[in-house]
N, C-alpha and C. Protein backbone atom coordinates (compact mmCIF):
# COMPACT_ATOMS: atom_id res chain seq x y z
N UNK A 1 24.23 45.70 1.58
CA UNK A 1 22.87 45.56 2.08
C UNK A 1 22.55 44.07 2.21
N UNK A 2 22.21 43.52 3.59
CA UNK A 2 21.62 42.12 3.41
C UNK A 2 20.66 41.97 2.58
N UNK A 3 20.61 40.47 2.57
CA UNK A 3 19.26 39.69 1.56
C UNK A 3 18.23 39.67 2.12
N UNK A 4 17.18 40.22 1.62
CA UNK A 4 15.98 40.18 2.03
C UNK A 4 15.71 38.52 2.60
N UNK A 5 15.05 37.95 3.95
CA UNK A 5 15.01 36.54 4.30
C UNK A 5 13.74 36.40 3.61
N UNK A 6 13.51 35.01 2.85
CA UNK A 6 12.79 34.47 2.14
C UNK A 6 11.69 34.14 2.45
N UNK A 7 10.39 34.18 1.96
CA UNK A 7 9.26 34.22 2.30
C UNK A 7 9.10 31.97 2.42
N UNK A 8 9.91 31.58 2.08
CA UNK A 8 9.85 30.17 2.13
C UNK A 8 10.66 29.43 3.05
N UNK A 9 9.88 29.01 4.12
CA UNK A 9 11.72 28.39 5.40
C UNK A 9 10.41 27.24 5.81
N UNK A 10 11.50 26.13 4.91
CA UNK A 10 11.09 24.98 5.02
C UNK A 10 11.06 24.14 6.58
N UNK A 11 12.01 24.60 7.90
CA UNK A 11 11.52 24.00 8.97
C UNK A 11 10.44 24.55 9.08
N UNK A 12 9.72 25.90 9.26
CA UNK A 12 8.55 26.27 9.50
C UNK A 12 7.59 25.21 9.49
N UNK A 13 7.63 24.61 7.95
CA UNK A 13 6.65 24.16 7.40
C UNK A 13 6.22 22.86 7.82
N UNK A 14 7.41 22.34 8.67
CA UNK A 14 7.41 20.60 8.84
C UNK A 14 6.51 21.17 10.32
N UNK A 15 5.88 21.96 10.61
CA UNK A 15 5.04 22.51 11.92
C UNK A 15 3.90 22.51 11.49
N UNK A 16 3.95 23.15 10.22
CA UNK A 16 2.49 23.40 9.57
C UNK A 16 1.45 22.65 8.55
N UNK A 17 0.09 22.70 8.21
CA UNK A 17 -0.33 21.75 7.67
C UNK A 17 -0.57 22.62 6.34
N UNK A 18 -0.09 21.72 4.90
CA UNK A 18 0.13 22.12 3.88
C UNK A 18 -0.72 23.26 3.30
N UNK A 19 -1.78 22.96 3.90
CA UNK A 19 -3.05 23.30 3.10
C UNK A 19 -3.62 24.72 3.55
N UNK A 20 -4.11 24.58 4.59
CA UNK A 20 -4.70 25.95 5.38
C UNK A 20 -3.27 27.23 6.32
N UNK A 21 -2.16 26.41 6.40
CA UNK A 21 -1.01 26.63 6.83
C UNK A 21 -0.80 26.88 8.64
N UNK A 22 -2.11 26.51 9.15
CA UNK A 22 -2.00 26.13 10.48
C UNK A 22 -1.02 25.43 11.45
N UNK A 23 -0.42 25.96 12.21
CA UNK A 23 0.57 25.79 12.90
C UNK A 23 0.06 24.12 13.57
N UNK A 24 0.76 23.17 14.01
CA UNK A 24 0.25 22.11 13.92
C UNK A 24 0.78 21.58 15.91
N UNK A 25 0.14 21.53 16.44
CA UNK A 25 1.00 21.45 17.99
C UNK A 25 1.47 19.91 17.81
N UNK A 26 2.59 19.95 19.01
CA UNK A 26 3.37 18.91 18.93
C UNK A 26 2.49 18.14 19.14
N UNK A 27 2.98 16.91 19.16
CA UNK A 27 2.78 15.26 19.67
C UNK A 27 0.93 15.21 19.56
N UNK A 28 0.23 16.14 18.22
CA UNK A 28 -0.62 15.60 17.98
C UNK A 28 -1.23 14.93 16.24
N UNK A 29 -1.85 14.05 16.14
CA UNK A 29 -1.78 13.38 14.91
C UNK A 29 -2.07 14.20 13.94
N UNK A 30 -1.21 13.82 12.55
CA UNK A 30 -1.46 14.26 11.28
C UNK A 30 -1.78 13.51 10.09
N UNK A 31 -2.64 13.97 9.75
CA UNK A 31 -2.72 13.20 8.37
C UNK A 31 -1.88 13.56 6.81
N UNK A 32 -1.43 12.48 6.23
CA UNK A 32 0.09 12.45 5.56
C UNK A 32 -1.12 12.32 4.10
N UNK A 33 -0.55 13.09 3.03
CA UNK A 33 -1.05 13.01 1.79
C UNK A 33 -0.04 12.22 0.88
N UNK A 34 -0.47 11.04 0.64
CA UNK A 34 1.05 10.53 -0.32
C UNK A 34 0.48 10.79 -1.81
N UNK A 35 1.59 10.66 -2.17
CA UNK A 35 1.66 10.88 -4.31
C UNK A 35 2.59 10.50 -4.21
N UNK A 36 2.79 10.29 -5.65
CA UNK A 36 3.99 9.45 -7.10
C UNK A 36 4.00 10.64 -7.74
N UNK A 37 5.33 11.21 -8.01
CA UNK A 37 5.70 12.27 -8.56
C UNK A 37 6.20 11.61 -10.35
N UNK A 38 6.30 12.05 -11.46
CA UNK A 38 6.60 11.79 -12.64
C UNK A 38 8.28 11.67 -12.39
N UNK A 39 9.10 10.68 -13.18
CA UNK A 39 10.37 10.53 -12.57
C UNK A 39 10.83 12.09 -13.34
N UNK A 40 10.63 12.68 -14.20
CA UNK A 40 11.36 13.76 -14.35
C UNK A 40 11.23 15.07 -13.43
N UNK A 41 9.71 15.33 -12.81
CA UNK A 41 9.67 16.00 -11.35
C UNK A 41 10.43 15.90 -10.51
N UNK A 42 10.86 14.32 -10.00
CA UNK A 42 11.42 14.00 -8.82
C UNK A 42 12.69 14.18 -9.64
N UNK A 43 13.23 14.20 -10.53
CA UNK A 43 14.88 14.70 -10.41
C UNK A 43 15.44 15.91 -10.24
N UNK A 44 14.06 17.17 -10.77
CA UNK A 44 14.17 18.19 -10.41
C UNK A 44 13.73 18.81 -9.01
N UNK A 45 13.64 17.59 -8.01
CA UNK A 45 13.74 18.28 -6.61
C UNK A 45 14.59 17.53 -6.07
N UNK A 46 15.29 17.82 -4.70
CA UNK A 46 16.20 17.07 -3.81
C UNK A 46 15.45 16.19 -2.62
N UNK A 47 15.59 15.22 -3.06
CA UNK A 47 14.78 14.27 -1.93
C UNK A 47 15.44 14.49 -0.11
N UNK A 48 14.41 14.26 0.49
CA UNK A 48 14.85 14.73 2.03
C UNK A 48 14.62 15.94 2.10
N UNK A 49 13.71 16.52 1.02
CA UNK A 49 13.83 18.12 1.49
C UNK A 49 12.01 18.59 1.18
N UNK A 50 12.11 20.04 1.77
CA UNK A 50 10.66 20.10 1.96
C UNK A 50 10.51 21.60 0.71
N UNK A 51 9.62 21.14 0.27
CA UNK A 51 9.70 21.89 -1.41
C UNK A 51 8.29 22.62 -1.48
N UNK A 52 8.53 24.07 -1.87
CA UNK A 52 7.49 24.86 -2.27
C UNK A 52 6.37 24.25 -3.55
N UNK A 53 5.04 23.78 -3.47
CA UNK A 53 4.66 23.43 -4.47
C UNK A 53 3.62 24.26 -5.15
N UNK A 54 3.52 25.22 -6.33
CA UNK A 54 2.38 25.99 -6.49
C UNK A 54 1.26 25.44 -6.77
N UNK A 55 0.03 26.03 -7.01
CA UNK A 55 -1.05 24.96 -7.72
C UNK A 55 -1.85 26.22 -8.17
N UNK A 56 -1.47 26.46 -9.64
CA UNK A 56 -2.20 27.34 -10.08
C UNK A 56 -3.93 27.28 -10.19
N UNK A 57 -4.30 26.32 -10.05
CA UNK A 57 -5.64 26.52 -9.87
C UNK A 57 -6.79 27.22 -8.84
N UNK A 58 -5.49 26.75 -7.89
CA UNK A 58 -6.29 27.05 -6.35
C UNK A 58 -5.51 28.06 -5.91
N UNK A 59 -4.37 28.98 -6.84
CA UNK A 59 -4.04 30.32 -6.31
C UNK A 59 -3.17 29.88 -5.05
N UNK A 60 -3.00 29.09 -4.71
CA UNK A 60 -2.14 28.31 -3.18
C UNK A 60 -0.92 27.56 -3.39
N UNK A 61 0.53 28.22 -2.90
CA UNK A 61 1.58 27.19 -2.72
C UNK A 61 0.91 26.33 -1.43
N UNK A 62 1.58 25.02 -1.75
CA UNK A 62 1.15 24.11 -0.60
C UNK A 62 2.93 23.58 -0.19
N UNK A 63 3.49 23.23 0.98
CA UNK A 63 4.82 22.52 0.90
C UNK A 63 4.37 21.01 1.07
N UNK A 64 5.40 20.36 -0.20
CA UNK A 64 5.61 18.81 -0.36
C UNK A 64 7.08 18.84 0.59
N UNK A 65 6.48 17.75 0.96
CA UNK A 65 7.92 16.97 1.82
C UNK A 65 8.22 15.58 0.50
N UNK A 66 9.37 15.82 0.07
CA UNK A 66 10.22 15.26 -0.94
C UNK A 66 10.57 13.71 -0.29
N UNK A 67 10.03 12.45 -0.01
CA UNK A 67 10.80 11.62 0.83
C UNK A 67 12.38 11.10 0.10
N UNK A 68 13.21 10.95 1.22
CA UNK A 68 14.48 10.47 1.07
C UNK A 68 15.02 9.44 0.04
N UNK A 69 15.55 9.06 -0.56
CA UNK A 69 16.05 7.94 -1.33
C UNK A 69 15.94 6.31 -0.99
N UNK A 70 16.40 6.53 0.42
CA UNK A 70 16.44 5.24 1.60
C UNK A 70 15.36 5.32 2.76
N UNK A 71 14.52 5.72 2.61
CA UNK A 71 13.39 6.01 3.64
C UNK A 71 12.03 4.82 2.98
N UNK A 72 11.61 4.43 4.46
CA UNK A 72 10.05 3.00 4.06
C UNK A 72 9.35 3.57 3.40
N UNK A 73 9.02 4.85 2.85
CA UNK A 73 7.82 5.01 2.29
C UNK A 73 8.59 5.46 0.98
N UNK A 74 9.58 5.56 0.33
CA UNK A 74 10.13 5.67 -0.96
C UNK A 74 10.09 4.03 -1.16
N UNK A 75 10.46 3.08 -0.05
CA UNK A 75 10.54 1.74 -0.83
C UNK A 75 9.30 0.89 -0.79
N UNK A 76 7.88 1.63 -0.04
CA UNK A 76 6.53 1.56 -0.50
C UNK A 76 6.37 2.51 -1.92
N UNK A 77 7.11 3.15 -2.91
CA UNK A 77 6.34 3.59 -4.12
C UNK A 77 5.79 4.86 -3.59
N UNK A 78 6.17 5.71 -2.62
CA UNK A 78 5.65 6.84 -2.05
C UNK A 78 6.99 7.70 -2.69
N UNK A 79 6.47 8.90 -3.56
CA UNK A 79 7.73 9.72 -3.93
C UNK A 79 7.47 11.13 -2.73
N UNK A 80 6.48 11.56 -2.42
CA UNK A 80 6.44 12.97 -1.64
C UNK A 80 5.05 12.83 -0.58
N UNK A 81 4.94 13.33 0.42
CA UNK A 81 4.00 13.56 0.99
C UNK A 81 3.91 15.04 1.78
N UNK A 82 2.36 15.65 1.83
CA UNK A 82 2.10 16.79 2.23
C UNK A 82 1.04 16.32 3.59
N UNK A 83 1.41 16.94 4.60
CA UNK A 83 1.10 17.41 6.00
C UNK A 83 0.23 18.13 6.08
N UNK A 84 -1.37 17.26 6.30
CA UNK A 84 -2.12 18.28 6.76
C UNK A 84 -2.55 17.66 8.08
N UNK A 85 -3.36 18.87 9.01
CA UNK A 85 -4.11 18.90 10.12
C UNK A 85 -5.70 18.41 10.18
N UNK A 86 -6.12 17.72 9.05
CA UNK A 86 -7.31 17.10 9.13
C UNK A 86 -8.04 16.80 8.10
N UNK A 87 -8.60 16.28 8.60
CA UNK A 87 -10.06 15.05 7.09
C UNK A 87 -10.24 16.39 5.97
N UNK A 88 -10.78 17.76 6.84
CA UNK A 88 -11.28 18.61 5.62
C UNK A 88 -9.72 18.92 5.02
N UNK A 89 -8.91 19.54 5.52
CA UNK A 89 -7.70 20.12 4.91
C UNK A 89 -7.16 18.86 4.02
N UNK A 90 -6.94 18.10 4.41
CA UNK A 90 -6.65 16.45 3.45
C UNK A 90 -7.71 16.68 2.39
N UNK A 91 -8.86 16.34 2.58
CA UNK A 91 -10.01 16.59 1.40
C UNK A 91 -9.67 17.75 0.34
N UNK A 92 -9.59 19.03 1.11
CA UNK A 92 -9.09 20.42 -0.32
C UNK A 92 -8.17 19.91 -0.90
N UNK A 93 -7.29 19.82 -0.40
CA UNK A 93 -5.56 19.43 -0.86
C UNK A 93 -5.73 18.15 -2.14
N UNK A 94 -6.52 17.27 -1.54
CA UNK A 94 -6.68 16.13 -2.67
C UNK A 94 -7.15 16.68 -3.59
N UNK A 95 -8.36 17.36 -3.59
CA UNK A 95 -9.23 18.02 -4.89
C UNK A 95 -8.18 18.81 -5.94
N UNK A 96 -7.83 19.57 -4.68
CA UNK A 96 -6.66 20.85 -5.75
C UNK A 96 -5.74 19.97 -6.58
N UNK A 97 -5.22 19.14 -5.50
CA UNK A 97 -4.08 18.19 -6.58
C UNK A 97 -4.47 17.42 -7.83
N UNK A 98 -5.97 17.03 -7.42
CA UNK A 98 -6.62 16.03 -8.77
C UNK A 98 -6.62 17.47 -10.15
N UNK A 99 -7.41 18.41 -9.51
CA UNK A 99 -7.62 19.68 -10.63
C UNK A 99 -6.17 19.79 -11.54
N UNK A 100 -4.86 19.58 -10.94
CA UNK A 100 -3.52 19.81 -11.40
C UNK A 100 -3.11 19.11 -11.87
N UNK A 101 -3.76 17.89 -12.24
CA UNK A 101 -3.44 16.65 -12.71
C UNK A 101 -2.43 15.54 -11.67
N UNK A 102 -2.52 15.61 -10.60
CA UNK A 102 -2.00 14.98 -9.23
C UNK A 102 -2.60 14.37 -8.59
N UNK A 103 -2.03 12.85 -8.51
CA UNK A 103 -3.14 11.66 -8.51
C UNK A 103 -2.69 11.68 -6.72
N UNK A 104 -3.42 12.40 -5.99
CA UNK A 104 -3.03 11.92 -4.44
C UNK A 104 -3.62 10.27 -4.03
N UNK A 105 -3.11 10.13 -2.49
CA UNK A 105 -3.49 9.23 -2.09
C UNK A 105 -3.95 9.72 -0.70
N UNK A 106 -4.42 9.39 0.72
CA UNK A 106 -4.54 9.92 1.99
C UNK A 106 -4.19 8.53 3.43
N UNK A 107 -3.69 8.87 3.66
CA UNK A 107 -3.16 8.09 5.16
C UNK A 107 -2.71 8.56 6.19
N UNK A 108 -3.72 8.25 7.26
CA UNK A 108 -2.78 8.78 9.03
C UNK A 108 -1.75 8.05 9.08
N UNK A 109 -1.48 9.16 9.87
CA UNK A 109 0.00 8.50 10.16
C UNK A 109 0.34 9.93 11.78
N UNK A 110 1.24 9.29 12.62
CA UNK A 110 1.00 9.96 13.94
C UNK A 110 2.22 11.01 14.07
């Protein structure tokens, strides 16, 4: 019997905005949520990769994009950033993360 396919498929997600999970159309701007992950978090994920994140408070997985090892915004002090579609969805996402003890930050980026 095949494997049931997984309710988590991380290209999906690099489409969608973390938060509300809105499909995101091409070639239009997003706003990038950066954080500093604790170094023992970041060893338990694979950088370059896009990672299920729960947040028990707000009842909501959100996906973190894990940045790369050798990528400008790991050698700006950026460990992960989450993809949302706008000021309000950026705004929830920050709140939920502060409630979880997750110090966000917020920046466009295109």
């Amino acid at each position: 019997m095949p494997k049931p396919k997984p309710d988590w498929d991380p290209e999906d997600w690099l489409k969608r905005c973390a938060w509300c999970g809105k499909v995101i159309p091409p070639n239009r701007e997003v706003i990038g949520v950066k954080t500093r992950l604790h170094a023992e978090a970041f060893r338990l994920v694979k950088p370059g990769t896009i990672q299920p994140l729960h947040l028990p408070k707000a009842s909501k997985t959100v996906a973190i994009i894990v940045v790369a090892l050798d990528s400008p915004a790991k050698r700006e002090g950026v460990d992960a950033v989450f993809q949302v579609c706008s000021d309000a969805c950026g705004i929830a996402l920050q709140t939920a993360l502060r409630e979880e003890g997750i110090s966000p930050g917020l920046s466009t980026s295109a």
